[in-house]
N, C-alpha and C. Protein backbone atom coordinates (compact mmCIF):
# COMPACT_ATOMS: atom_id res chain seq x y z
N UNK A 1 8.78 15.15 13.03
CA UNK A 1 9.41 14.75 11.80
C UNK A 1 8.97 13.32 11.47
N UNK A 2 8.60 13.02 10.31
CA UNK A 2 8.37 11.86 9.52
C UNK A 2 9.63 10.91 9.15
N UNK A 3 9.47 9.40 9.45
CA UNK A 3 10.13 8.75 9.09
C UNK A 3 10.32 7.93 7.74
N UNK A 4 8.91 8.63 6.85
CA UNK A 4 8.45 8.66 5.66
C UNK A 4 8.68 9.60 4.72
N UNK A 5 9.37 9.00 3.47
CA UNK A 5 9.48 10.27 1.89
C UNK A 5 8.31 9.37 1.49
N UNK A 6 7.42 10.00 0.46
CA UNK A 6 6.39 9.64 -0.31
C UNK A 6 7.46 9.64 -1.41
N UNK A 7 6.88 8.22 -1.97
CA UNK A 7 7.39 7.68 -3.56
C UNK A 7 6.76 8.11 -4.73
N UNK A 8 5.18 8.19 -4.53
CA UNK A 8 4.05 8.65 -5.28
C UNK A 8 2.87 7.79 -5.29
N UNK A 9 1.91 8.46 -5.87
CA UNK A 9 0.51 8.85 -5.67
C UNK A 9 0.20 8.55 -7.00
N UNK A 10 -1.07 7.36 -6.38
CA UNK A 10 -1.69 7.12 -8.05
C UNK A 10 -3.41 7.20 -7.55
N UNK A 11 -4.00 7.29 -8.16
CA UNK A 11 -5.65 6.39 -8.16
C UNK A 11 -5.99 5.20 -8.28
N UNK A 12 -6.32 4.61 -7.79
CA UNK A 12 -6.95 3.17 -7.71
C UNK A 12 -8.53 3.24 -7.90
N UNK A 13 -9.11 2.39 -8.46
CA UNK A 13 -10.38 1.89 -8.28
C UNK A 13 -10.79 1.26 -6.74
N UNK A 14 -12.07 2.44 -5.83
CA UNK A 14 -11.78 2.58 -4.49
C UNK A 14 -11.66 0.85 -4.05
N UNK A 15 -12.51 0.03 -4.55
CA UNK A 15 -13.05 -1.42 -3.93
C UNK A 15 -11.71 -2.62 -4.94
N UNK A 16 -10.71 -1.98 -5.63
CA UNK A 16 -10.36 -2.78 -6.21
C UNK A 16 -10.54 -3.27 -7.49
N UNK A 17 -11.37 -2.87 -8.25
CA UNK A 17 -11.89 -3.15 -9.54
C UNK A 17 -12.65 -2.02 -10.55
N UNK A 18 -11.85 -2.14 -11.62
CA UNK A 18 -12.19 -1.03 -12.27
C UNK A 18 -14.23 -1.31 -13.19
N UNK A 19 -14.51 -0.65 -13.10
CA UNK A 19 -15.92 -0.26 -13.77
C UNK A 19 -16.38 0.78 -13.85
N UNK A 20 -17.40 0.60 -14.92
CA UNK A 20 -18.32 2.17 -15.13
C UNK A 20 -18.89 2.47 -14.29
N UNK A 21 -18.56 4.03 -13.72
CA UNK A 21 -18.82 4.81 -12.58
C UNK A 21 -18.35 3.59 -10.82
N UNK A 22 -17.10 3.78 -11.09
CA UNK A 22 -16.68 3.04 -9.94
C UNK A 22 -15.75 4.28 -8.76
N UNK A 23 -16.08 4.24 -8.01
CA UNK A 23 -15.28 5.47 -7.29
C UNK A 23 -13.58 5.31 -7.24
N UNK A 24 -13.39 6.27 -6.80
CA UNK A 24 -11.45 6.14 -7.13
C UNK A 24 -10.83 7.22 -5.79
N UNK A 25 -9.90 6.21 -5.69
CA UNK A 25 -8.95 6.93 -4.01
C UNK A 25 -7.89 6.64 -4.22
N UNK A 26 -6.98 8.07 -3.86
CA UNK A 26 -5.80 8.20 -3.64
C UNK A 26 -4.89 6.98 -2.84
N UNK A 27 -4.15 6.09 -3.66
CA UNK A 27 -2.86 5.39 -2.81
C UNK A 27 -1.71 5.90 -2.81
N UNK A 28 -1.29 6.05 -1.81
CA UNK A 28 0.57 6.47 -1.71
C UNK A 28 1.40 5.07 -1.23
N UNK A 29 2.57 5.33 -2.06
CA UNK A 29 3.89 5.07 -1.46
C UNK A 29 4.58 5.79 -0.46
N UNK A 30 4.78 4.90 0.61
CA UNK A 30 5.90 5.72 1.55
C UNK A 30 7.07 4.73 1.98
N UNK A 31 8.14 5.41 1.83
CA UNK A 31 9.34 4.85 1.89
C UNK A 31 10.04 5.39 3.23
N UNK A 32 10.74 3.87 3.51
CA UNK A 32 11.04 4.31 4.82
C UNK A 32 12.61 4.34 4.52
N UNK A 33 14.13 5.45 4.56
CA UNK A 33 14.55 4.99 4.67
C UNK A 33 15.49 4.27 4.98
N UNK A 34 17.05 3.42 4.63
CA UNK A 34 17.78 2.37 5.07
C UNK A 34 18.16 2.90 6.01
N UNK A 35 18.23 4.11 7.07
CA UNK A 35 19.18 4.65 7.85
C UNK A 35 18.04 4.49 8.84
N UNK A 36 17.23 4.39 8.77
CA UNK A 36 16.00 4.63 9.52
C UNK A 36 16.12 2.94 10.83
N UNK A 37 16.36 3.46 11.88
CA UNK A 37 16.84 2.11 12.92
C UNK A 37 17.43 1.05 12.95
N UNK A 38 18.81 1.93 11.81
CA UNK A 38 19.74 1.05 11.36
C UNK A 38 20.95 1.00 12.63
N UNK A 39 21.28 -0.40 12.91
CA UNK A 39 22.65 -0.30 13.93
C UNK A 39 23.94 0.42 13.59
N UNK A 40 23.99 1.02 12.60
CA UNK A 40 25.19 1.56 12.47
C UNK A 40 25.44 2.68 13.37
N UNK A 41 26.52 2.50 13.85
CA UNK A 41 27.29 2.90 14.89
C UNK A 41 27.30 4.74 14.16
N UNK A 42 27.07 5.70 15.06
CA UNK A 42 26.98 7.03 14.68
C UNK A 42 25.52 7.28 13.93
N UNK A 43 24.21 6.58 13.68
CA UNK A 43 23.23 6.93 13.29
C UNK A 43 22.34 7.21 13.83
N UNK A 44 22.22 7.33 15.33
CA UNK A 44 21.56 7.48 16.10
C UNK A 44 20.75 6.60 16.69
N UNK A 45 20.36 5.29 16.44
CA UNK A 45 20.16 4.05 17.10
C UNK A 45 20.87 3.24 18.09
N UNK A 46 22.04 3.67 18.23
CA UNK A 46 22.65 2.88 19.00
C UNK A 46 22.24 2.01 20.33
N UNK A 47 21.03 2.36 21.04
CA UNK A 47 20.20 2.01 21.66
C UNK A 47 19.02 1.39 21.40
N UNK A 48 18.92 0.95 20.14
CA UNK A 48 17.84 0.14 19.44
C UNK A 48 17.02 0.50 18.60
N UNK A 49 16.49 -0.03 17.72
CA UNK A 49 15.65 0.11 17.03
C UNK A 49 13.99 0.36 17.18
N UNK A 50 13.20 1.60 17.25
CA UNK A 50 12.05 2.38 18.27
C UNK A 50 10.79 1.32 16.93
N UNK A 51 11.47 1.20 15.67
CA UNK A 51 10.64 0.97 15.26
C UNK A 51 10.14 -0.71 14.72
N UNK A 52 11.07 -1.22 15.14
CA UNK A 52 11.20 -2.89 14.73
C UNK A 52 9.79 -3.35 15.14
N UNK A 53 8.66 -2.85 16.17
CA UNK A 53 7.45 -3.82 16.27
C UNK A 53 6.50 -3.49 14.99
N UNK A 54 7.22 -2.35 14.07
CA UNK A 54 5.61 -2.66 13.09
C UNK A 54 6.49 -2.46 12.09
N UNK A 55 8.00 -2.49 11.50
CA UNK A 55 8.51 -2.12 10.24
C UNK A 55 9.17 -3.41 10.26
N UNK A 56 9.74 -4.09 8.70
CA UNK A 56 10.71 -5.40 8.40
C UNK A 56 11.76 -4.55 8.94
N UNK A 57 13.10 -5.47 8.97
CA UNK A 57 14.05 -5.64 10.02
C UNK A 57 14.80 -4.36 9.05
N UNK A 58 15.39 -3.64 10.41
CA UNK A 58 16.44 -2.79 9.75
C UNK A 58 17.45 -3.08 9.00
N UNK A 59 17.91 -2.54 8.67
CA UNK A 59 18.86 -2.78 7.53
C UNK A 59 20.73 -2.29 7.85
N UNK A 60 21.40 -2.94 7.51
CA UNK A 60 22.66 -2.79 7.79
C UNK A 60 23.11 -1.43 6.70
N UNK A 61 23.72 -0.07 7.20
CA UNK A 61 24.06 0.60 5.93
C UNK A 61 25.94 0.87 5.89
N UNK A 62 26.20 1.95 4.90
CA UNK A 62 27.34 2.13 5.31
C UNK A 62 27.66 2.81 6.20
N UNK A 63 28.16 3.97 6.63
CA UNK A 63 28.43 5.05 7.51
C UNK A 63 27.76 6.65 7.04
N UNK A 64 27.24 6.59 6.10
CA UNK A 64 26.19 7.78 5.37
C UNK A 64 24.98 7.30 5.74
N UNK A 65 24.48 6.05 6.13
CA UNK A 65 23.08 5.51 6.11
C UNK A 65 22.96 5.11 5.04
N UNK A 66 23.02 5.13 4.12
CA UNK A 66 23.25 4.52 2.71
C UNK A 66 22.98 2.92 2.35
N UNK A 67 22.07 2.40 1.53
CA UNK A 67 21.83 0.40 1.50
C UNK A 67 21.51 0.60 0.22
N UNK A 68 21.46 -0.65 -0.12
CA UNK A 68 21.16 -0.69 -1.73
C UNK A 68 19.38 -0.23 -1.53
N UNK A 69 18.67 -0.47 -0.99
CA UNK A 69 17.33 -0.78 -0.61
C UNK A 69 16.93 0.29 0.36
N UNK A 70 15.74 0.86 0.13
CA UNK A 70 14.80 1.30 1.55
C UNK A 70 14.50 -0.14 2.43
N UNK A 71 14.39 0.86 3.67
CA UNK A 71 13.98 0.03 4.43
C UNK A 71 12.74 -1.11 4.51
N UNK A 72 11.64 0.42 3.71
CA UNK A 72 10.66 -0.60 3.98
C UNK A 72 9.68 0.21 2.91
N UNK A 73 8.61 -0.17 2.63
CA UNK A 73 7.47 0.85 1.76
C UNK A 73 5.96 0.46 2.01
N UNK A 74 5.69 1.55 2.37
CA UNK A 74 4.24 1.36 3.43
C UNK A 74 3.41 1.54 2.09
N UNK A 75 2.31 0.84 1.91
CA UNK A 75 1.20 1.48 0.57
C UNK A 75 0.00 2.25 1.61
N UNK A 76 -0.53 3.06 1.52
CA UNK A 76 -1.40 4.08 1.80
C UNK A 76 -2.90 4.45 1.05
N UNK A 77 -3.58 4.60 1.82
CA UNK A 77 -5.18 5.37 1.22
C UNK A 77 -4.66 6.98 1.72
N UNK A 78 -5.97 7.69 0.99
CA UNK A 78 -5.64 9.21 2.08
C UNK A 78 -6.89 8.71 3.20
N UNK A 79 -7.11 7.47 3.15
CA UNK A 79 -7.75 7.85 4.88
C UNK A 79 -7.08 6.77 5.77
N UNK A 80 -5.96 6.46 5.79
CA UNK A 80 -5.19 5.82 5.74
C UNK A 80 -4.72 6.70 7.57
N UNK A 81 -4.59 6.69 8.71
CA UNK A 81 -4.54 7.38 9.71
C UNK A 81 -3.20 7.17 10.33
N UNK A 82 -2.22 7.92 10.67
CA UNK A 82 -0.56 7.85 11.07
C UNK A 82 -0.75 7.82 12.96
N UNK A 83 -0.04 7.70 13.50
CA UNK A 83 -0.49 7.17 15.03
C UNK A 83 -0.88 6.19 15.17
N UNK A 84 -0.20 5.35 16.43
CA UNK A 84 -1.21 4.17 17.12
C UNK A 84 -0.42 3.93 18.52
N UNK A 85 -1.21 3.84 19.34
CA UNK A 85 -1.31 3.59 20.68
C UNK A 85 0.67 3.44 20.87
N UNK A 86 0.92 2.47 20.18
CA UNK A 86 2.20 1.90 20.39
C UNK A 86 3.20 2.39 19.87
N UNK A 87 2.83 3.23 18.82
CA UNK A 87 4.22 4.83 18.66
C UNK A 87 3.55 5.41 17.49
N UNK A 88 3.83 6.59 17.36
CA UNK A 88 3.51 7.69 17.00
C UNK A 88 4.02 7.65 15.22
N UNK A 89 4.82 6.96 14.64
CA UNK A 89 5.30 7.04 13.17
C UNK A 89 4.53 5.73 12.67
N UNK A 90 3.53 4.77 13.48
CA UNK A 90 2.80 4.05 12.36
C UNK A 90 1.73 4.01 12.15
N UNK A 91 1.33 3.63 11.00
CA UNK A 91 0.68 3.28 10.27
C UNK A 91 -0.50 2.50 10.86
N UNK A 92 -2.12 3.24 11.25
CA UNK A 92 -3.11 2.36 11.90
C UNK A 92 -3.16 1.23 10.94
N UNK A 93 -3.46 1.76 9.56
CA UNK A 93 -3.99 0.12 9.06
C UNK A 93 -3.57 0.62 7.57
N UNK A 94 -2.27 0.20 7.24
CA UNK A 94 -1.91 0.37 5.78
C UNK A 94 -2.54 -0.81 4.99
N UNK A 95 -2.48 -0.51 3.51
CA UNK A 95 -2.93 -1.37 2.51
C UNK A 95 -2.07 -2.78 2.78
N UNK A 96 -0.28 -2.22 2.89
CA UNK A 96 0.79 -3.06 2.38
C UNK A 96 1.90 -2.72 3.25
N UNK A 97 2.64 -3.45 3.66
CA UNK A 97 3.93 -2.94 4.22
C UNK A 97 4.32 -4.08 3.46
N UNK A 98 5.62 -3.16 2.54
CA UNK A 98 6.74 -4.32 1.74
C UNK A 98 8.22 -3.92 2.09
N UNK A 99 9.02 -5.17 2.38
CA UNK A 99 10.14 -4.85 2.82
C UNK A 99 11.18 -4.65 1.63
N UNK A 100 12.02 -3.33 1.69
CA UNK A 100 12.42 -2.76 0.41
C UNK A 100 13.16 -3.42 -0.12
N UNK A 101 13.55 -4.58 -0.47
CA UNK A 101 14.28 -5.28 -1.06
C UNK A 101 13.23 -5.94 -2.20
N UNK A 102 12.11 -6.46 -1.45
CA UNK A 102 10.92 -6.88 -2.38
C UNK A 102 10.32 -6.08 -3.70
N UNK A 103 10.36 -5.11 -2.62
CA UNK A 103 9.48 -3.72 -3.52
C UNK A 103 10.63 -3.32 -4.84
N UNK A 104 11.82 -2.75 -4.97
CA UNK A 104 12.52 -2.43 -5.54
C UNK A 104 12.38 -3.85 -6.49
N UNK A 105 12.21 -5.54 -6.54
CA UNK A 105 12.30 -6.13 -7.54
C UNK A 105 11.29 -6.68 -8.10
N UNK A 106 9.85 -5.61 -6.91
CA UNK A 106 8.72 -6.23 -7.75
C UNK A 106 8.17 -5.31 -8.53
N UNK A 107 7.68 -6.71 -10.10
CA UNK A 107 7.26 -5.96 -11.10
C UNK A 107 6.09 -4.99 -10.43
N UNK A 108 5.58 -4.10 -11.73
CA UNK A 108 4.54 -3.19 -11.26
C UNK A 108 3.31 -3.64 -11.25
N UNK A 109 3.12 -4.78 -12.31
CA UNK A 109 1.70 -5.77 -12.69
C UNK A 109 1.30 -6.61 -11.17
N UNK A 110 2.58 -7.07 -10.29
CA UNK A 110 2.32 -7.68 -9.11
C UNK A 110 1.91 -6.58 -8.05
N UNK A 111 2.54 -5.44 -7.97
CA UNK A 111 2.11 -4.65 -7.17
C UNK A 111 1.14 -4.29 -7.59
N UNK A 112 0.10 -3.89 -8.32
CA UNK A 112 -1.17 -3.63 -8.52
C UNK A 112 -1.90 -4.48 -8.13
N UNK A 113 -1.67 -5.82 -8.50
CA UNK A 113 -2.56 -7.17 -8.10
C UNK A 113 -2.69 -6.68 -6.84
N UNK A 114 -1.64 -6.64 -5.91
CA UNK A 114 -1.69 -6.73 -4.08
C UNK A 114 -2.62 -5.55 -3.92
N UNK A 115 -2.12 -4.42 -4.53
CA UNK A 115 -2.87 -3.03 -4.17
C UNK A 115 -4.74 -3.37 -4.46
N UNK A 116 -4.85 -3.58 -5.84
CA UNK A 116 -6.35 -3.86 -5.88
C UNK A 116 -6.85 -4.79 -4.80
N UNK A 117 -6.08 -6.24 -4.36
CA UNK A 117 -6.42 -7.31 -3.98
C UNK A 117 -6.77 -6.25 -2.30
N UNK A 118 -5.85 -5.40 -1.74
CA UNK A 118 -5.80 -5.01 -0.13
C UNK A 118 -7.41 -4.22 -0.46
N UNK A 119 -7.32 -2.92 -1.37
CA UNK A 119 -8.24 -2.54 -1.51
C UNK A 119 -10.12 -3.10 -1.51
N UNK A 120 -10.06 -4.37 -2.17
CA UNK A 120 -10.58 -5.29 -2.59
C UNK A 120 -11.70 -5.89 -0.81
N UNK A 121 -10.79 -6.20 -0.34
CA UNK A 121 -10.64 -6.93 1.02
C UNK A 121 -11.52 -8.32 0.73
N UNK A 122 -12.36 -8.59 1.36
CA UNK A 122 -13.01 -9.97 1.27
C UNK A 122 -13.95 -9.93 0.32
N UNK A 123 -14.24 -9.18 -0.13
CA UNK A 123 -15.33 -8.75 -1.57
C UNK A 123 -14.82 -9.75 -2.68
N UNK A 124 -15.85 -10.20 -3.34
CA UNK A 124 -15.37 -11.19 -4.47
C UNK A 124 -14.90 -10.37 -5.69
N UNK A 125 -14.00 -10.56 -6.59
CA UNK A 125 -13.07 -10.16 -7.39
C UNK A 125 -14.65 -9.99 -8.92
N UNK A 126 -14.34 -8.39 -9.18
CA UNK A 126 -14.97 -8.53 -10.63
C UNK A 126 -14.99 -9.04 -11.39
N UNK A 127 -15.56 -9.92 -12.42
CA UNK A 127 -14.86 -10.60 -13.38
C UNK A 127 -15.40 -10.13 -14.78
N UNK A 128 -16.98 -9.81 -14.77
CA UNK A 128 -17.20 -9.12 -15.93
C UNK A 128 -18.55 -8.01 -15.73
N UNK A 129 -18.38 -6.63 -16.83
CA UNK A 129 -19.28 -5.46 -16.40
C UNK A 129 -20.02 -5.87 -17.59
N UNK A 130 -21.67 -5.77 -17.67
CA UNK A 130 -22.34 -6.10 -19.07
C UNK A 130 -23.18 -4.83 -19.23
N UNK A 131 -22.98 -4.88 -20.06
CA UNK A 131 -24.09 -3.30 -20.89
C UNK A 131 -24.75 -3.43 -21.61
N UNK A 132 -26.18 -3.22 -21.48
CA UNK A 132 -27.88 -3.64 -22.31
C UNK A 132 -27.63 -2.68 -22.99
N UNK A 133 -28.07 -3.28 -24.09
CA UNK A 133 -28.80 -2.09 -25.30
C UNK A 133 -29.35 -0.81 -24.58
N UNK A 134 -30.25 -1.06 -23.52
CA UNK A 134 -30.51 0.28 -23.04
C UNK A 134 -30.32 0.37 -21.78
N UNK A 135 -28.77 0.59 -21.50
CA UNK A 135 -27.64 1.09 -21.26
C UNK A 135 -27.65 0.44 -19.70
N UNK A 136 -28.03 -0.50 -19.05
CA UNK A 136 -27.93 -0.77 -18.05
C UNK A 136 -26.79 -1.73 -17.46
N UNK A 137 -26.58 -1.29 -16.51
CA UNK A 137 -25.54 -2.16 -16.09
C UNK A 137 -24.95 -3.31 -15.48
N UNK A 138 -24.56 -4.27 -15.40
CA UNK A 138 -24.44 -5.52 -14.40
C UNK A 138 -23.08 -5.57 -13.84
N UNK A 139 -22.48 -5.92 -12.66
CA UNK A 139 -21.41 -6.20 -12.49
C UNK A 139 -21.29 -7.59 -11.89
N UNK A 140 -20.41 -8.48 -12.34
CA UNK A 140 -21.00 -10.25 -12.38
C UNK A 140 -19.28 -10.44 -11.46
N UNK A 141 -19.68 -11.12 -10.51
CA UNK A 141 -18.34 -11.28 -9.14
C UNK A 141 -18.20 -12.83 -9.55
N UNK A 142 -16.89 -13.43 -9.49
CA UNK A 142 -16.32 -14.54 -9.17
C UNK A 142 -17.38 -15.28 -8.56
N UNK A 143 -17.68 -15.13 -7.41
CA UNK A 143 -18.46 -15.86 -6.38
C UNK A 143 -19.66 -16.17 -7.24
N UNK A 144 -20.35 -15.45 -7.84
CA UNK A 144 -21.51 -16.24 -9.14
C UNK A 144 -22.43 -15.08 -8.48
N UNK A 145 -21.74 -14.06 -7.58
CA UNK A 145 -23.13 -12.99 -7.48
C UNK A 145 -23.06 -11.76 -8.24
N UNK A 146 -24.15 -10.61 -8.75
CA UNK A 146 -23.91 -9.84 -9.11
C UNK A 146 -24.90 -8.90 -8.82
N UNK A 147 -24.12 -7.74 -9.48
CA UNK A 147 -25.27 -6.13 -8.92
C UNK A 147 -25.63 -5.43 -10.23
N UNK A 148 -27.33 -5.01 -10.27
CA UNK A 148 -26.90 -4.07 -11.33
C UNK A 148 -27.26 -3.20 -10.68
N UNK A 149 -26.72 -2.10 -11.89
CA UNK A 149 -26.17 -0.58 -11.42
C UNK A 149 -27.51 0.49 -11.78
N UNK A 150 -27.08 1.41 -11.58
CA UNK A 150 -27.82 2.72 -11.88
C UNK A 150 -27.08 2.94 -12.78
N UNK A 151 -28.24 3.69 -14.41
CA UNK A 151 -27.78 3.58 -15.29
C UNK A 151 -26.49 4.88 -15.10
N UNK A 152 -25.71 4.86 -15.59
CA UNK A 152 -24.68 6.09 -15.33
C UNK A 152 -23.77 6.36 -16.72
């Protein structure tokens, strides 16, 4: 059993930046939640929390498991791999782990920034795509380098 509901599934631009003929991969939301290695007495933790070395801090609920907030919200690729050496419900190498208090008050314009930016990784940020009269392409990076493309 999963300690994860999926929130949903969008496409991203794979490297972070949208352009002509740029590849595109599945990101998920996964929500972890508030009951999930919460101390409340009758939730089944009572012996600790299995998951506190890779999730933000559990969360206090009522007696349903119930918080204003998920626990936590993992962002995801689909090659994104579940298992690791040190327990079995995480996450080898997520985009994002946001602790649900964040996530629930962050706008959607900031969460995209982070999502492109994880996606992105140390690659310099697009800044402009140029198109020749006969039809070729440039893609011009922050850093002052650029690529052109195959015409597409």
């Amino acid at each position: 059993m999963s300690i994860y509901a999926t929130l949903w599934r969008l496409k991203f631009p794979r490297y972070g930046d949208v352009h002509a003929g740029c590849e595109w991969i599945e990101v998920a939301a996964q929500a972890v939640p508030p009951h999930i290695g919460s101390s409340t007495p009758g939730l089944g933790y009572e012996d600790g929390d299995p998951y506190a070395e890779f999730l933000p801090p559990a969360l206090a609920t009522d007696e349903t498991g119930e918080a204003e907030f998920m626990r936590a919200v993992m962002i995801i690729t689909e090659k994104t791999e579940k298992g690791t050496a040190r327990h079995p419900q995480e996450y080898s190498n997520p985009l994002l782990t946001i602790d649900g208090k964040h996530y629930s008050t962050m706008p959607f314009d900031e969460l995209h920034t982070r999502i492109c930016d994880a996606l992105r990784g140390n690659r310099p940020r697009l800044v402009i795509e140029t198109i020749g009269q006969d039809g070729r392409h440039s893609l011009h990076f922050e850093d002052g380098t650029y690529d052109n493309c195959e015409n597409t």
